[in-house]
C-alpha atoms as a PDB file:
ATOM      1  CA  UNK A   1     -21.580 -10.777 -18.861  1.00  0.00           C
ATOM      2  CA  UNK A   2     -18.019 -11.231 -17.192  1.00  0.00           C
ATOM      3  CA  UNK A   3     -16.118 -13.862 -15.722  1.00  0.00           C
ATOM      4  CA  UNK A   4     -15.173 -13.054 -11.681  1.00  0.00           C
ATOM      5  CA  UNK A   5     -11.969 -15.797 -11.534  1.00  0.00           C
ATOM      6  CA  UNK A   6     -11.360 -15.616  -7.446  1.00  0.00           C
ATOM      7  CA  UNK A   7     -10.909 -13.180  -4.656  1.00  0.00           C
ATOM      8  CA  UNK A   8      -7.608 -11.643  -5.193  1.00  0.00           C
ATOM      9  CA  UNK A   9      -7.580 -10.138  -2.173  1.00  0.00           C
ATOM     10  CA  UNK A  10      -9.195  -8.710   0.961  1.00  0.00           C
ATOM     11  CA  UNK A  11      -7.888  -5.124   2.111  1.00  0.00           C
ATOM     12  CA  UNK A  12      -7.347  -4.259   5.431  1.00  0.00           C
ATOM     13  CA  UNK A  13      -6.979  -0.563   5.873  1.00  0.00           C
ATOM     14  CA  UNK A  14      -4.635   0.373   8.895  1.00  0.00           C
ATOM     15  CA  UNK A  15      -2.935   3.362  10.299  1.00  0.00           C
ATOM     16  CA  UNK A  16       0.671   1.450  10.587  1.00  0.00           C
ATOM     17  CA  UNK A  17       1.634  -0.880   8.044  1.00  0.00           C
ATOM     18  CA  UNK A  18       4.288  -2.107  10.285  1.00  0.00           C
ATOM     19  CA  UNK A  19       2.340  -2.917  13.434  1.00  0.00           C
ATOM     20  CA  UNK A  20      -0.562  -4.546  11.767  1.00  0.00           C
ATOM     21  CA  UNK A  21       1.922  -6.848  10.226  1.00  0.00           C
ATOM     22  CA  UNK A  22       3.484  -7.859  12.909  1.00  0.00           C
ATOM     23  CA  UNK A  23       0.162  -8.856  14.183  1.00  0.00           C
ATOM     24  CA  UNK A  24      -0.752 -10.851  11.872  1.00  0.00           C
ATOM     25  CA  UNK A  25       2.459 -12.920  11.710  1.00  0.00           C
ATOM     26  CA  UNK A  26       1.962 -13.455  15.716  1.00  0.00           C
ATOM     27  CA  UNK A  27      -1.362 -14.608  14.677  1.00  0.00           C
ATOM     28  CA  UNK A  28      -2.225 -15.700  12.011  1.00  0.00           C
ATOM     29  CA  UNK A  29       1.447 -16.771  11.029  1.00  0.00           C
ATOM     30  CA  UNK A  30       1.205 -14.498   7.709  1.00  0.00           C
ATOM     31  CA  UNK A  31       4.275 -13.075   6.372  1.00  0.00           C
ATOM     32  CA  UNK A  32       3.632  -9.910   4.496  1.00  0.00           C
ATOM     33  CA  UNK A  33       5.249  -9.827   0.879  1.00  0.00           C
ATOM     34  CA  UNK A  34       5.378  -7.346  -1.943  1.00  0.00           C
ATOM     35  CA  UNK A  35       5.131  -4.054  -0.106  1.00  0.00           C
ATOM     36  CA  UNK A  36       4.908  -0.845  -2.460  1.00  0.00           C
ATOM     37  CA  UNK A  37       3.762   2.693  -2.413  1.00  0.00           C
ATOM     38  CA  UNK A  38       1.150   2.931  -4.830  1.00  0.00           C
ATOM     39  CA  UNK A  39       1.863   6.847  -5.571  1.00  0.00           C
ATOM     40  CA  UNK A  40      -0.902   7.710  -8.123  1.00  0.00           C
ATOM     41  CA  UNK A  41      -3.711   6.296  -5.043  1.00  0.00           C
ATOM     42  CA  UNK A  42      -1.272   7.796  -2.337  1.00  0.00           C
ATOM     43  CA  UNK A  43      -1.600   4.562  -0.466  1.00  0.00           C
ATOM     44  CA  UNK A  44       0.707   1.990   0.950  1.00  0.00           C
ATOM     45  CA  UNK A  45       0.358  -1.361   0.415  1.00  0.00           C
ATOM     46  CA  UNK A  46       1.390  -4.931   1.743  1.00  0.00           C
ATOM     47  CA  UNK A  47       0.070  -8.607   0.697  1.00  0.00           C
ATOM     48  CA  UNK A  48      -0.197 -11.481   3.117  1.00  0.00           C
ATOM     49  CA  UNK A  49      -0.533 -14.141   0.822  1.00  0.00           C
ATOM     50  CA  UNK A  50      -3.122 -16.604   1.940  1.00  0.00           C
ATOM     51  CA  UNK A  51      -3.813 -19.351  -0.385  1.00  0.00           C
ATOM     52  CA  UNK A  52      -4.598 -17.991  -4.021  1.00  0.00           C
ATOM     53  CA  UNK A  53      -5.334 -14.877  -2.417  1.00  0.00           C
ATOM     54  CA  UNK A  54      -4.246 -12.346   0.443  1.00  0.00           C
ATOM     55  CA  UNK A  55      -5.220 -10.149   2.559  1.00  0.00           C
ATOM     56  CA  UNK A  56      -3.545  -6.936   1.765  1.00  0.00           C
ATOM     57  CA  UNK A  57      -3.136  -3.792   4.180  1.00  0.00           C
ATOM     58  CA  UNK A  58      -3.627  -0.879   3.220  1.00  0.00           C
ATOM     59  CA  UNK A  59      -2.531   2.832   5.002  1.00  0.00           C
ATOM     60  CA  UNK A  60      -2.993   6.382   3.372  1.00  0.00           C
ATOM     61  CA  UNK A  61       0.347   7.790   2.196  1.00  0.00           C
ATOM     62  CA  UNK A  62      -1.666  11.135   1.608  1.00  0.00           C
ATOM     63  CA  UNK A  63      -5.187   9.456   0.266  1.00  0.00           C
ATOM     64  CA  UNK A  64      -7.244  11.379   2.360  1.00  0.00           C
ATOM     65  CA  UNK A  65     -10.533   9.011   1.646  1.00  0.00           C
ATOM     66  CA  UNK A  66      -8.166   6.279   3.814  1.00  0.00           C
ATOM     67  CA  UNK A  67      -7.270   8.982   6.388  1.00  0.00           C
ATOM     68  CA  UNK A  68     -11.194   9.639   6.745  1.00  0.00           C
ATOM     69  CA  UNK A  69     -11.791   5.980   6.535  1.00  0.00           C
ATOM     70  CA  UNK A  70      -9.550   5.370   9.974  1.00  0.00           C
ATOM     71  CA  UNK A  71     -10.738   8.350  11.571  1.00  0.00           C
ATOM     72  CA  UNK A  72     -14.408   7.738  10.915  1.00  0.00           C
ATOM     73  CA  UNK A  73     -14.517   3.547  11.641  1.00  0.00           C
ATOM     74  CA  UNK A  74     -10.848   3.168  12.709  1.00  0.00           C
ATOM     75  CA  UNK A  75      -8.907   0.050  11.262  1.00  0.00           C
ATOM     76  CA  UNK A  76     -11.109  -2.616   9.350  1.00  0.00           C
ATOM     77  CA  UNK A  77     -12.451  -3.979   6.192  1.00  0.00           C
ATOM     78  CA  UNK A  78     -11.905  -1.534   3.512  1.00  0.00           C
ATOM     79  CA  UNK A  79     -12.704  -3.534   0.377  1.00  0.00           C
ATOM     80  CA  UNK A  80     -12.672  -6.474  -1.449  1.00  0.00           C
ATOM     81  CA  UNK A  81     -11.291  -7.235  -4.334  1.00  0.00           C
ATOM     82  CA  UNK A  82     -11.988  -9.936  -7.761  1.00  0.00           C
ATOM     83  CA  UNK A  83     -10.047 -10.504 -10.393  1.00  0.00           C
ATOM     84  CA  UNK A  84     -11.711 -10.544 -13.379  1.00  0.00           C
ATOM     85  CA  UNK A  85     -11.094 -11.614 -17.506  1.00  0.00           C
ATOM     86  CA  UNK A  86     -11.537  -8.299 -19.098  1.00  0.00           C
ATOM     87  CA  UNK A  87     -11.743  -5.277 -17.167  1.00  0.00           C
ATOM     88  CA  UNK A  88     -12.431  -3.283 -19.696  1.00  0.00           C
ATOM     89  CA  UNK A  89     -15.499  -5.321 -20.365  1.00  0.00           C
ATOM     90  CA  UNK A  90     -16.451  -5.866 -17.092  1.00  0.00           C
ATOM     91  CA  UNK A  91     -16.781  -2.159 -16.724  1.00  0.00           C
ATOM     92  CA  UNK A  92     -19.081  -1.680 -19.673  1.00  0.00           C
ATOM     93  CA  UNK A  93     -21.318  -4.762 -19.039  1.00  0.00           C
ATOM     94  CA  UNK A  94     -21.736  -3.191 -15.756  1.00  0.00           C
ATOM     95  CA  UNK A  95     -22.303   0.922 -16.794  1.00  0.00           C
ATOM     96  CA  UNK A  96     -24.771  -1.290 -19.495  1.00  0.00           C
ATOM     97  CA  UNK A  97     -27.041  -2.631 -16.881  1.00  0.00           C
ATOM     98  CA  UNK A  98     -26.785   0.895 -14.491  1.00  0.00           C
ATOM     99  CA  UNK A  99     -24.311  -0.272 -11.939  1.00  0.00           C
ATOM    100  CA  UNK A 100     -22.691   2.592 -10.464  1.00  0.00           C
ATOM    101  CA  UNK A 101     -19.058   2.664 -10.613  1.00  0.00           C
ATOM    102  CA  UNK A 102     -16.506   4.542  -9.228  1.00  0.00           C
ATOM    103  CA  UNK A 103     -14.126   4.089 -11.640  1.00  0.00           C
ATOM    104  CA  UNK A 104     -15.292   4.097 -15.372  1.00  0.00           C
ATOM    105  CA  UNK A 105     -12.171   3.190 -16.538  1.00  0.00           C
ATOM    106  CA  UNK A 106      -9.209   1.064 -15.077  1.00  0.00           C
ATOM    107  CA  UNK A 107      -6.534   2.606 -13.291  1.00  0.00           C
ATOM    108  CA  UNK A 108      -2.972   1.589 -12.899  1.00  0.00           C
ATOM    109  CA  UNK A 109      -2.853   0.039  -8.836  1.00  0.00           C
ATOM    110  CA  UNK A 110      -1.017  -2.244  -6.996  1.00  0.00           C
ATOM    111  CA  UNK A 111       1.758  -4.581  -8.699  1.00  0.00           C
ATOM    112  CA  UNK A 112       0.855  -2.685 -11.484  1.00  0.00           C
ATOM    113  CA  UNK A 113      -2.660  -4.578 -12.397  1.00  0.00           C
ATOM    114  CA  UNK A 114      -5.311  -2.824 -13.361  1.00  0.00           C
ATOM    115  CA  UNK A 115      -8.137  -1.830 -11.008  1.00  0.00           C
ATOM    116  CA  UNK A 116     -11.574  -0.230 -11.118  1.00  0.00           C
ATOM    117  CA  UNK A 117     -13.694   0.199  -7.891  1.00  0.00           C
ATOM    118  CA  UNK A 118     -18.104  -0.533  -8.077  1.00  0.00           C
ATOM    119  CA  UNK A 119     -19.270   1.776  -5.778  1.00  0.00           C
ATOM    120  CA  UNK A 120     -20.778   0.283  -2.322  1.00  0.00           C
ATOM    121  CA  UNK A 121     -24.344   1.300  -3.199  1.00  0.00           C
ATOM    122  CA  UNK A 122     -24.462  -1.663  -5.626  1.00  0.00           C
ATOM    123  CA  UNK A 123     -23.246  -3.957  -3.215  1.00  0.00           C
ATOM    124  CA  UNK A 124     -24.778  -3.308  -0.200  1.00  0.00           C
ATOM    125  CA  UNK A 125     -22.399  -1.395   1.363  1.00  0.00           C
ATOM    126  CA  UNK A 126     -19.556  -3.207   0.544  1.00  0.00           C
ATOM    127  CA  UNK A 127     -16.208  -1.356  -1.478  1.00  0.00           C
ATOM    128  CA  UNK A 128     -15.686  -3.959  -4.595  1.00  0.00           C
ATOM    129  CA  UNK A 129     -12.612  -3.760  -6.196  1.00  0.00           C
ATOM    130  CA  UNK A 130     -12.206  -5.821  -9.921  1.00  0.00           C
ATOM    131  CA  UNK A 131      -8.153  -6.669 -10.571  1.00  0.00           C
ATOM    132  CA  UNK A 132      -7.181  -7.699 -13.824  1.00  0.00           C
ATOM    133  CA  UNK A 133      -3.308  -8.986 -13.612  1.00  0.00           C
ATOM    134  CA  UNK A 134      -0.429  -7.390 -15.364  1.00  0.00           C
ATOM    135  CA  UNK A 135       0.945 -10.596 -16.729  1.00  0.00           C
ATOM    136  CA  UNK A 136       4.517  -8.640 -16.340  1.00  0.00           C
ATOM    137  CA  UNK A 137       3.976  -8.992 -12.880  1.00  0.00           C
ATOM    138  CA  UNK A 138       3.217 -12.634 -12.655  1.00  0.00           C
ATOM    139  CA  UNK A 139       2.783 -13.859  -8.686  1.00  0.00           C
ATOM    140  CA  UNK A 140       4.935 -16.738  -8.152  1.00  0.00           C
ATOM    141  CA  UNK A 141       3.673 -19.652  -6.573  1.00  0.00           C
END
């Protein structure tokens, strides 16, 4: 087994980065922080913070499975993501019990944590991301 620690974040995937967060300032009263090009998912990315976690908005900076994300559902719920103790771990415990995974291995994402996605057919439906921090990167509160 694995310990899930919280929801790190919920991502929103959008067409413009720039309009969506100017949304939800005027509505929500979020102000976006750490905004990066994630160039080895071709993605661009910007938190919210909420609490102890964000929402985070996501737009394809050449990731074509975003592209046919907004062109199939338009903008929406793209994923959610845990942060977990262990990826590494987490990702064997779960290949152990026959979880499918996307990723069988972490890869280097956002802030520079590592990430591995569980594919949606053992959730439901639902895109599950596991984060482990880079302690390098520490979030301030």
């Amino acid at each position: 087994m694995f310990k899930v620690k919280k929801i790190d974040h919920i991502a929103i995937c959008v067409a413009d980065i720039d309009a969506a967060a100017a949304k939800y300032k005027e509505v929500l009263g979020l102000e976006g922080r750490e905004r990066e090009v994630v160039a080895s998912q071709r993605t661009e990315a910007l938190l919210l913070p909420l609490g102890e976690s964000s929402l985070e908005l996501i737009a394809p900076a050449g990731n074509e499975g975003l592209t046919k994300f907004l062109e199939k559902r338009g903008p929406g719920l793209h994923h959610i993501a845990v942060e977990v103790e262990g990826i590494e771990g987490a990702l064997a415990f779960l290949k152990g019990i026959g979880v499918p995974l996307i990723d069988e291995t972490p890869r280097k994402g956002a802030r520079g944590h590592k990430v591995a996605f569980v594919h949606p057919k053992a959730t439901g439906g639902v895109l599950v991301e596991l984060v482990e921090p880079d302690d390098s990167h520490a979030e301030h509160a």
